[in-house]
C-alpha atoms as a PDB file:
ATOM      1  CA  UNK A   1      39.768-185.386 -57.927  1.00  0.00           C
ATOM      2  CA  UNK A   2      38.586-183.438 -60.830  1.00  0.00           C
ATOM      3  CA  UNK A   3      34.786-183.442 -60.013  1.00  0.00           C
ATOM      4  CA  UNK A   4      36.239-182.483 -56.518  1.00  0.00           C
ATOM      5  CA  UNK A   5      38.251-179.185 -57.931  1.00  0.00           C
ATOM      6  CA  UNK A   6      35.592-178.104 -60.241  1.00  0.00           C
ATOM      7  CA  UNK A   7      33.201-178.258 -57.445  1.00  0.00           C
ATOM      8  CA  UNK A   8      35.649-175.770 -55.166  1.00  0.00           C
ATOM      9  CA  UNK A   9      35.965-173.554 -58.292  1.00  0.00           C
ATOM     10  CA  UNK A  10      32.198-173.374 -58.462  1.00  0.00           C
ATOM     11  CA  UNK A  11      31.358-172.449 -54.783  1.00  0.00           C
ATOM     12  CA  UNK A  12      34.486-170.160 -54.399  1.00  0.00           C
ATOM     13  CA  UNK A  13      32.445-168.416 -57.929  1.00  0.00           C
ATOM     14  CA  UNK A  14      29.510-168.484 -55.446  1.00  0.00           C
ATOM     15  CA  UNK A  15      31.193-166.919 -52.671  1.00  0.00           C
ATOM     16  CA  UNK A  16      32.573-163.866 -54.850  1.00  0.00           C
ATOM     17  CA  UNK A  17      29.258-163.267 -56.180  1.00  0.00           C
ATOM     18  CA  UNK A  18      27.910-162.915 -52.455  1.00  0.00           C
ATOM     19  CA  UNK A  19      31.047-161.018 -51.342  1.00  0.00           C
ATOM     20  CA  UNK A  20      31.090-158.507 -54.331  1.00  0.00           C
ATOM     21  CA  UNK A  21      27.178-158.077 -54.558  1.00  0.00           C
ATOM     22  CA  UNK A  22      27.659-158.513 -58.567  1.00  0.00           C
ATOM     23  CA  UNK A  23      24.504-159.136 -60.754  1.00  0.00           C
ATOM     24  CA  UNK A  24      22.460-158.670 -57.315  1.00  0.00           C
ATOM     25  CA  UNK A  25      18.994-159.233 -57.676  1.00  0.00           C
ATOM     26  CA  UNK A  26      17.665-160.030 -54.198  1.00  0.00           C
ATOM     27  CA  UNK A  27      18.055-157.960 -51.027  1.00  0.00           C
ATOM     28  CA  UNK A  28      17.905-159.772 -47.378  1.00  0.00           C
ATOM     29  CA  UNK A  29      18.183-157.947 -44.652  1.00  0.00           C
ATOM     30  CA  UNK A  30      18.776-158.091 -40.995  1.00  0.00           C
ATOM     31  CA  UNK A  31      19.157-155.566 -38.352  1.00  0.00           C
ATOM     32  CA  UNK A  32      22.192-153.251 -39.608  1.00  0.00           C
ATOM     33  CA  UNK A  33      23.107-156.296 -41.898  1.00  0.00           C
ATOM     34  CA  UNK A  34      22.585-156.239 -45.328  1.00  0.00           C
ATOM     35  CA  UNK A  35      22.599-159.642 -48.263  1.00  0.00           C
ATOM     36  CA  UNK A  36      23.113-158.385 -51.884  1.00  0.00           C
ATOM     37  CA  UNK A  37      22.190-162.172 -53.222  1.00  0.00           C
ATOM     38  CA  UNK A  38      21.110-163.097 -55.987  1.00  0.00           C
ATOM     39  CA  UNK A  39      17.064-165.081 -56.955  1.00  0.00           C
ATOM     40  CA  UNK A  40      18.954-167.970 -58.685  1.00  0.00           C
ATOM     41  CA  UNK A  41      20.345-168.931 -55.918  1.00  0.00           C
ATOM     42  CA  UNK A  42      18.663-168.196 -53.073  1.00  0.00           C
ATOM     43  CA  UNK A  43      14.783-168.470 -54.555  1.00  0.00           C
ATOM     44  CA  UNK A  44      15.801-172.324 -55.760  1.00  0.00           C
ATOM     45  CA  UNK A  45      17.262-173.170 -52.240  1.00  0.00           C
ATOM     46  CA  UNK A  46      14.326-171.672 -50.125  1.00  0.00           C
ATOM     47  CA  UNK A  47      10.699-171.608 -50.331  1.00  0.00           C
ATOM     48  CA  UNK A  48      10.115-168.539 -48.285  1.00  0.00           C
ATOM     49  CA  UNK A  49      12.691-166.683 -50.663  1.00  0.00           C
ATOM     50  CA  UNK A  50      11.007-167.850 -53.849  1.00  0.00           C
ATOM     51  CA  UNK A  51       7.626-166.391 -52.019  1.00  0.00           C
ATOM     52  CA  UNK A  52       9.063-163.286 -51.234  1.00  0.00           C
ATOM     53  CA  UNK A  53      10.576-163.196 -55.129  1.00  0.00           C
ATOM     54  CA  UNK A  54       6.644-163.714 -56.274  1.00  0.00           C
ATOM     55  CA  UNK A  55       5.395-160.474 -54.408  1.00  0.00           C
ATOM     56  CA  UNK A  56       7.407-158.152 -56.022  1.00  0.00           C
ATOM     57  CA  UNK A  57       7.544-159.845 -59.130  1.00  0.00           C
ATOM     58  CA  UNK A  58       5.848-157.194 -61.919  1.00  0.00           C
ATOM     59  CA  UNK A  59       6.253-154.533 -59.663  1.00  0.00           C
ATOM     60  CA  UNK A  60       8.064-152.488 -62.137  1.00  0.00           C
ATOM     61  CA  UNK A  61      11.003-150.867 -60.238  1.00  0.00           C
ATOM     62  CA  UNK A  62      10.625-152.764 -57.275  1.00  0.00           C
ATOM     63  CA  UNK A  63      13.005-154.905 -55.558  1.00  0.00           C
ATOM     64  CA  UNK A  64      13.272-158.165 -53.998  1.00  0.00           C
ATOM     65  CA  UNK A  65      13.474-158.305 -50.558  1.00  0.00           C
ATOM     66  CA  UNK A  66      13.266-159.700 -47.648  1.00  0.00           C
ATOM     67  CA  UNK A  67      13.793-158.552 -43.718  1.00  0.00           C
ATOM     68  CA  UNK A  68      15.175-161.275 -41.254  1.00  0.00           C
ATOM     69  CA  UNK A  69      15.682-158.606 -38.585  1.00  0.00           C
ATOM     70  CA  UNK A  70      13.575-160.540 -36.249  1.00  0.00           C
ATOM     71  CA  UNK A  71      16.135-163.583 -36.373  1.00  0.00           C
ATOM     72  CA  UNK A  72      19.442-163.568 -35.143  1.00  0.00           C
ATOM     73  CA  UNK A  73      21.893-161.839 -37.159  1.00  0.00           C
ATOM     74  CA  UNK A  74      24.381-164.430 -36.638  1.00  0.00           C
ATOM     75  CA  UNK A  75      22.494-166.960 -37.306  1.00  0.00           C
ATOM     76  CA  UNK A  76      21.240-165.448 -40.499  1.00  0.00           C
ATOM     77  CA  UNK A  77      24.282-164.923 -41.502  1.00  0.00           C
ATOM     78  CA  UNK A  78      24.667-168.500 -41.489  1.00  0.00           C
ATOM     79  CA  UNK A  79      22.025-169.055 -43.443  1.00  0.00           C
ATOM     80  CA  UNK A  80      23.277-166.761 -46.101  1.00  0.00           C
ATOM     81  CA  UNK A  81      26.113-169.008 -46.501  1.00  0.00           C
ATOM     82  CA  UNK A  82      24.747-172.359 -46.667  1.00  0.00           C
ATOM     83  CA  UNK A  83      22.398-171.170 -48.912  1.00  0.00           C
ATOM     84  CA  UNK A  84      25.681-170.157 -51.118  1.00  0.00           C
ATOM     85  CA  UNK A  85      28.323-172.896 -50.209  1.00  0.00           C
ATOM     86  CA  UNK A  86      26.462-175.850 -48.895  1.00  0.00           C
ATOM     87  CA  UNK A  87      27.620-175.383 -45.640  1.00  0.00           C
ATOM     88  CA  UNK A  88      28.085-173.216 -42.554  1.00  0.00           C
ATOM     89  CA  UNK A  89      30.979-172.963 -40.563  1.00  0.00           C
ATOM     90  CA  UNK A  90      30.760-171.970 -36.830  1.00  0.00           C
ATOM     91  CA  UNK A  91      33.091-169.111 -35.980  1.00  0.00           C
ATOM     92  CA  UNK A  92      31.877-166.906 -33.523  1.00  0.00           C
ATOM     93  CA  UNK A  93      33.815-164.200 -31.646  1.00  0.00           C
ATOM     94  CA  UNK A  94      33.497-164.303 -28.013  1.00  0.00           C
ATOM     95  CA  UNK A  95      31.038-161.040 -28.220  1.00  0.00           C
ATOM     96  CA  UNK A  96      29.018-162.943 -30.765  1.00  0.00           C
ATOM     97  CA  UNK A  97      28.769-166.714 -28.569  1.00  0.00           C
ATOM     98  CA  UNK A  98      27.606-164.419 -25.982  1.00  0.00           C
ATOM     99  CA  UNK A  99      24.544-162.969 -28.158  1.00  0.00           C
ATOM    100  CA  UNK A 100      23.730-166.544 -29.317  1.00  0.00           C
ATOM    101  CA  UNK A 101      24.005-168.378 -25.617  1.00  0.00           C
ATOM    102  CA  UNK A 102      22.096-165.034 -24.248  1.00  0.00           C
ATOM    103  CA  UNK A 103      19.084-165.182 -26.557  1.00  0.00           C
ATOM    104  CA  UNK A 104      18.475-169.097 -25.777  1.00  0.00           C
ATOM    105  CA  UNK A 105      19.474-168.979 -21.925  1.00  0.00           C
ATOM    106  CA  UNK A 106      16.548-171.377 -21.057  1.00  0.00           C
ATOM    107  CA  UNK A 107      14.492-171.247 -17.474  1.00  0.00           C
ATOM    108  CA  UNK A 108      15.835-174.250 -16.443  1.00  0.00           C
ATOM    109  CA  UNK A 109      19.333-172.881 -15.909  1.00  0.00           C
ATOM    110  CA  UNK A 110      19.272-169.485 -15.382  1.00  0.00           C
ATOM    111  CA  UNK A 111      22.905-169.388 -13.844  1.00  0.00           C
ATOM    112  CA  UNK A 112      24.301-170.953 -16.942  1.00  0.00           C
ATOM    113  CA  UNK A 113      27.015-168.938 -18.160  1.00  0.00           C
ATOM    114  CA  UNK A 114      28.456-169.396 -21.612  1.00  0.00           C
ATOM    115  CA  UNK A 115      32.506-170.376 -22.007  1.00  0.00           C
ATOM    116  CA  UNK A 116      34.741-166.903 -22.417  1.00  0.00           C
ATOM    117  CA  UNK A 117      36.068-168.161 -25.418  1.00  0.00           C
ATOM    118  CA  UNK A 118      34.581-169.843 -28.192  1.00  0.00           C
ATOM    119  CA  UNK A 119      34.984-174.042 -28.075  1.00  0.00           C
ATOM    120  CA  UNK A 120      33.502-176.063 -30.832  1.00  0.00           C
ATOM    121  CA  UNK A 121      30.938-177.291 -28.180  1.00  0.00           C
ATOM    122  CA  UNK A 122      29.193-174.422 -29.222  1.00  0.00           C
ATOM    123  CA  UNK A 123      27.758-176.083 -32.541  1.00  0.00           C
ATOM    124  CA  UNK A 124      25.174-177.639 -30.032  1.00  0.00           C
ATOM    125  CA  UNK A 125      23.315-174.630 -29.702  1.00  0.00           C
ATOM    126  CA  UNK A 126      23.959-173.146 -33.012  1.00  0.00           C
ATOM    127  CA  UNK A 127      23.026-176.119 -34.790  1.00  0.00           C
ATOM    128  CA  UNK A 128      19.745-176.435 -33.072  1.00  0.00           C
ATOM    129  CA  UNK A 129      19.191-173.208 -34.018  1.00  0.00           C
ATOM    130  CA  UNK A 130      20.333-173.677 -37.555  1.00  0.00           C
ATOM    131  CA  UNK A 131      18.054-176.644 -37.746  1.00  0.00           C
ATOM    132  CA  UNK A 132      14.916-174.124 -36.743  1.00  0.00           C
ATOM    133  CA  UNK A 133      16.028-171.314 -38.882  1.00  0.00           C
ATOM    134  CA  UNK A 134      16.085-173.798 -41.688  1.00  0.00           C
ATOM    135  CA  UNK A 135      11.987-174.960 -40.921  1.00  0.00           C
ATOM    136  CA  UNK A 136      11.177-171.796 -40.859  1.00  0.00           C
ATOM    137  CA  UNK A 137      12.444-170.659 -43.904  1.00  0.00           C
ATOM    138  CA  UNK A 138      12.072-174.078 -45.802  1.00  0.00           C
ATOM    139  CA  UNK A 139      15.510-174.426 -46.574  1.00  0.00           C
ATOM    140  CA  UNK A 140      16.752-177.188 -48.484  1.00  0.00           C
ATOM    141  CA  UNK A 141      18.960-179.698 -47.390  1.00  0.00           C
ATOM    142  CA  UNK A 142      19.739-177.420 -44.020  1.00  0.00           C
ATOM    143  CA  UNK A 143      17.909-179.435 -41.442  1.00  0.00           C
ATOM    144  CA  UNK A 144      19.555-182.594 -42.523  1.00  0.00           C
ATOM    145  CA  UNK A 145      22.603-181.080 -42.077  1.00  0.00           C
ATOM    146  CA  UNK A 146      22.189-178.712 -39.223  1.00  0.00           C
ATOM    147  CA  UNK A 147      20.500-182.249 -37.922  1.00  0.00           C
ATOM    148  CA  UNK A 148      23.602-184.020 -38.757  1.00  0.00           C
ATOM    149  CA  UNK A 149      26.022-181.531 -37.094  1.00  0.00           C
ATOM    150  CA  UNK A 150      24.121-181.451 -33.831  1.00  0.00           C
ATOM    151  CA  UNK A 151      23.932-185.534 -33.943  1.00  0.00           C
ATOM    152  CA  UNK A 152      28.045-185.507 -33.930  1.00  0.00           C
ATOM    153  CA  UNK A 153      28.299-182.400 -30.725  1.00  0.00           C
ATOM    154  CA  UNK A 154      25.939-184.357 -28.897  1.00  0.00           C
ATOM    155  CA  UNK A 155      28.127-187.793 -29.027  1.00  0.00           C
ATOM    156  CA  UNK A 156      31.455-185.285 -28.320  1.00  0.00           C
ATOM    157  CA  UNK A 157      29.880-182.639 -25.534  1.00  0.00           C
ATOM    158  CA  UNK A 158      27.329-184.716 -24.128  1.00  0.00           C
ATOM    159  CA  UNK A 159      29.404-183.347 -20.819  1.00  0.00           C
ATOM    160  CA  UNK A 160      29.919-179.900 -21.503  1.00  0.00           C
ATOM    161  CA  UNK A 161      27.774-177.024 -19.895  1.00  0.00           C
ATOM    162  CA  UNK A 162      26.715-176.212 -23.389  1.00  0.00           C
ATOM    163  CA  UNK A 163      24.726-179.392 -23.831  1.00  0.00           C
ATOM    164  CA  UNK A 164      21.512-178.800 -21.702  1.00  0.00           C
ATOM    165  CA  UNK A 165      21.119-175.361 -23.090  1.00  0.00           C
ATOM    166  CA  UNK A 166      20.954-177.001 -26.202  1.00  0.00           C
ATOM    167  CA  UNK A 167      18.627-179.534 -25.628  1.00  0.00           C
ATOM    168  CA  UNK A 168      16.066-176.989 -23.734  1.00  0.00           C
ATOM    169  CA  UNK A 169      16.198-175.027 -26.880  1.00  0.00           C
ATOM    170  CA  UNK A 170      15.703-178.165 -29.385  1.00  0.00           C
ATOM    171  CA  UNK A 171      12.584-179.139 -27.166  1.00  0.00           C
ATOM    172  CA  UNK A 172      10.868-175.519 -26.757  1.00  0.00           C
ATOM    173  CA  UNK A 173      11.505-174.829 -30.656  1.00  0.00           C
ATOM    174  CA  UNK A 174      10.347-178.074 -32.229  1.00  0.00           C
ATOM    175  CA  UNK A 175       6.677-179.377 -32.320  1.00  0.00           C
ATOM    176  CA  UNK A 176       6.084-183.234 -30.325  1.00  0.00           C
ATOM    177  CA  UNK A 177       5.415-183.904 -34.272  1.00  0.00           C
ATOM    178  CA  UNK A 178       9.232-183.029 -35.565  1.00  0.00           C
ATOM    179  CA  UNK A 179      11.394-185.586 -33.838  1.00  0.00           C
ATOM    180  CA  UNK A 180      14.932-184.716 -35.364  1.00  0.00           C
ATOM    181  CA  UNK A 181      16.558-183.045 -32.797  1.00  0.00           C
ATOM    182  CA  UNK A 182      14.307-184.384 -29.945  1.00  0.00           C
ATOM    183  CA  UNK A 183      15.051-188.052 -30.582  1.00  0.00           C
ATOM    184  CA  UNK A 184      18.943-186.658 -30.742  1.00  0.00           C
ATOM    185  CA  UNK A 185      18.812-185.583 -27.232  1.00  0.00           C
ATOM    186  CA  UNK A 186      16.996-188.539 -25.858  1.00  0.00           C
ATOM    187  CA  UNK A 187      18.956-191.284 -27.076  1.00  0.00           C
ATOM    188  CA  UNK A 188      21.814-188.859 -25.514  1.00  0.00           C
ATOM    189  CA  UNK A 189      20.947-188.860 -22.349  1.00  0.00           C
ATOM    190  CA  UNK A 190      19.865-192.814 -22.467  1.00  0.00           C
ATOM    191  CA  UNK A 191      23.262-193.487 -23.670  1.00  0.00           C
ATOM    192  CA  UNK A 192      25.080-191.447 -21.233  1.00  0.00           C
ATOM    193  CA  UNK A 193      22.603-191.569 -17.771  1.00  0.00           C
ATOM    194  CA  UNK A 194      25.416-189.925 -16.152  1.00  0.00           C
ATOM    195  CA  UNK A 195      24.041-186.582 -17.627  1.00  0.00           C
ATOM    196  CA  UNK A 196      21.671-186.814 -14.890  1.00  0.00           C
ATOM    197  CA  UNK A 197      23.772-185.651 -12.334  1.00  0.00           C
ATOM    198  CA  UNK A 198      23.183-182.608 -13.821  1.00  0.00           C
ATOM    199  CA  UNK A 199      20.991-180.045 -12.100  1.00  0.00           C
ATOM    200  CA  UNK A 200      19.865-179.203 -15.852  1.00  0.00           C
ATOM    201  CA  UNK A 201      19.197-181.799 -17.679  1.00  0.00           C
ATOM    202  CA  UNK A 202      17.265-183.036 -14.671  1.00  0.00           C
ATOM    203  CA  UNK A 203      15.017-179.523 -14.942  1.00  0.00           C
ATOM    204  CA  UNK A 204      14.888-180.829 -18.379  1.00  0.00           C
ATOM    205  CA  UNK A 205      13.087-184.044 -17.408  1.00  0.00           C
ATOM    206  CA  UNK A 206      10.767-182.451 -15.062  1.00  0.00           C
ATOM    207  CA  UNK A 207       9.338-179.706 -17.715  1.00  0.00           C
ATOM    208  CA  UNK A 208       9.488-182.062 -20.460  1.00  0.00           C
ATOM    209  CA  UNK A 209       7.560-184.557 -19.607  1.00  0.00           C
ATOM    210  CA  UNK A 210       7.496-186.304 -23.329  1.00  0.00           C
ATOM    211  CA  UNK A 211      11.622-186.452 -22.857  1.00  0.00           C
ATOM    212  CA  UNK A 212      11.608-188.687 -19.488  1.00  0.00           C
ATOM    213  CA  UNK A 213       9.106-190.899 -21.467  1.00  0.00           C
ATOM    214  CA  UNK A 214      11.535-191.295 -24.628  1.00  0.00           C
ATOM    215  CA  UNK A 215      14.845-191.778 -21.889  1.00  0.00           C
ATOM    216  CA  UNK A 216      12.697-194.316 -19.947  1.00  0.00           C
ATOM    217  CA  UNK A 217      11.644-196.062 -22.545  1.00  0.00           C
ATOM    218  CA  UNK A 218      15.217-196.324 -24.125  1.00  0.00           C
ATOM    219  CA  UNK A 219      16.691-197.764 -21.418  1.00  0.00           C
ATOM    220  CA  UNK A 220      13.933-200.175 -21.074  1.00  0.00           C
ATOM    221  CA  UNK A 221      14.775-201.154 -24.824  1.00  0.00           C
ATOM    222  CA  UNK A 222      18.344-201.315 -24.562  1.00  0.00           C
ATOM    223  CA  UNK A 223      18.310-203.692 -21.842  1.00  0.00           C
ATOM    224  CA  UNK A 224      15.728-205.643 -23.487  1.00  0.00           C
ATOM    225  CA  UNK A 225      13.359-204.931 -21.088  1.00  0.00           C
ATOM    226  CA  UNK A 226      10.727-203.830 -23.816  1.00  0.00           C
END
């Protein structure tokens, strides 16, 4: 209980420091948004950070920095507070979900059309994205988690419309190489092969040609065919 407390005290700390923009050393930026951080903390949680930090260092007068503007400013908000609490929480307005679902609406269902108001479904997509956002930026401990996140939406929403928008994006974002995510959607489509049905994830199959493989071969395990 007392490890527990002293562990809220010190990310609450954490989150005032961000909030206030005290003892700021580090600048990210992102379209109109703006990070007063600070290199302690976000330098030892991310490599690209600490790179960033290296350029400027001797640069008498200069300061850290680093523009994000071509990522998703919700999303990078996100990232600005794992990088501070451990964690990110999913709480998008309905203007915002709309950004988000917009930016990954994926070729195989154009029609899609994201919920009017935010569900927790939504984590599907905004995980996968977390989990690229935190590869990119070489983030520790954020792909595990974002991986972890997106594991438990998949078992809940495997139904919902949000689910093969998801996947789409997990596939076009991740190399054959990384199979975190990818494995994730396979194994939830061979567990629930009523997904199917589903004009999507069926466009899914047929551009993806790696993910029919990994479903086939599932199946083929499962009933001990393999």
């Amino acid at each position: 209980m007392a490890a527990e407390q002293a562990r809220k005290e010190l990310v609450g700390t954490l989150k005032s420091l961000l909030e206030s923009g005290d003892y700021s050393d580090f600048v990210i930026t992102c379209g109109t948004d703006t990070y007063n951080v600070h290199k302690n903390v976000v330098c030892t949680r991310a490599g690209f950070f600490k790179g960033a930090e290296r350029f400027t260092a001797g640069q008498e007068g200069a300061t850290a920095k680093a523009d994000l503007s071509e990522d998703e400013p919700e999303i990078v908000k996100l990232l600005v507070q794992y990088l501070y609490e451990g964690e990110y929480d999913i709480k998008l307005t309905d203007v915002k979900l709309a950004d988000v679902a917009d930016s990954a609406r994926p070729v195989c269902c154009p029609d899609w059309v994201p919920p009017t108001t935010g569900t927790e479904a939504t984590q599907l997509l905004v995980s996968a994205k977390m989990y690229e956002i935190g590869d990119k930026y070489d983030v520790l401990g954020l792909k595990q988690l974002a991986l972890a996140k997106f594991s438990l939406a998949c078992e809940k929403y495997w139904e919902s419309q949000e689910f093969a928008p998801a996947a789409h994006y997990a596939f076009s974002t991740t190399p054959e190489s990384d199979k975190g995510l990818r494995d994730i959607v396979t194994k939830t489509i061979a567990d629930h092969m009523k997904t199917l049905n589903s004009p999507a994830v069926e466009a899914l199959l047929n551009e993806f040609n790696g993910l029919a493989m990994g479903v086939l071969k599932m199946r083929a395990k499962d009933l001990g065919r393999i």
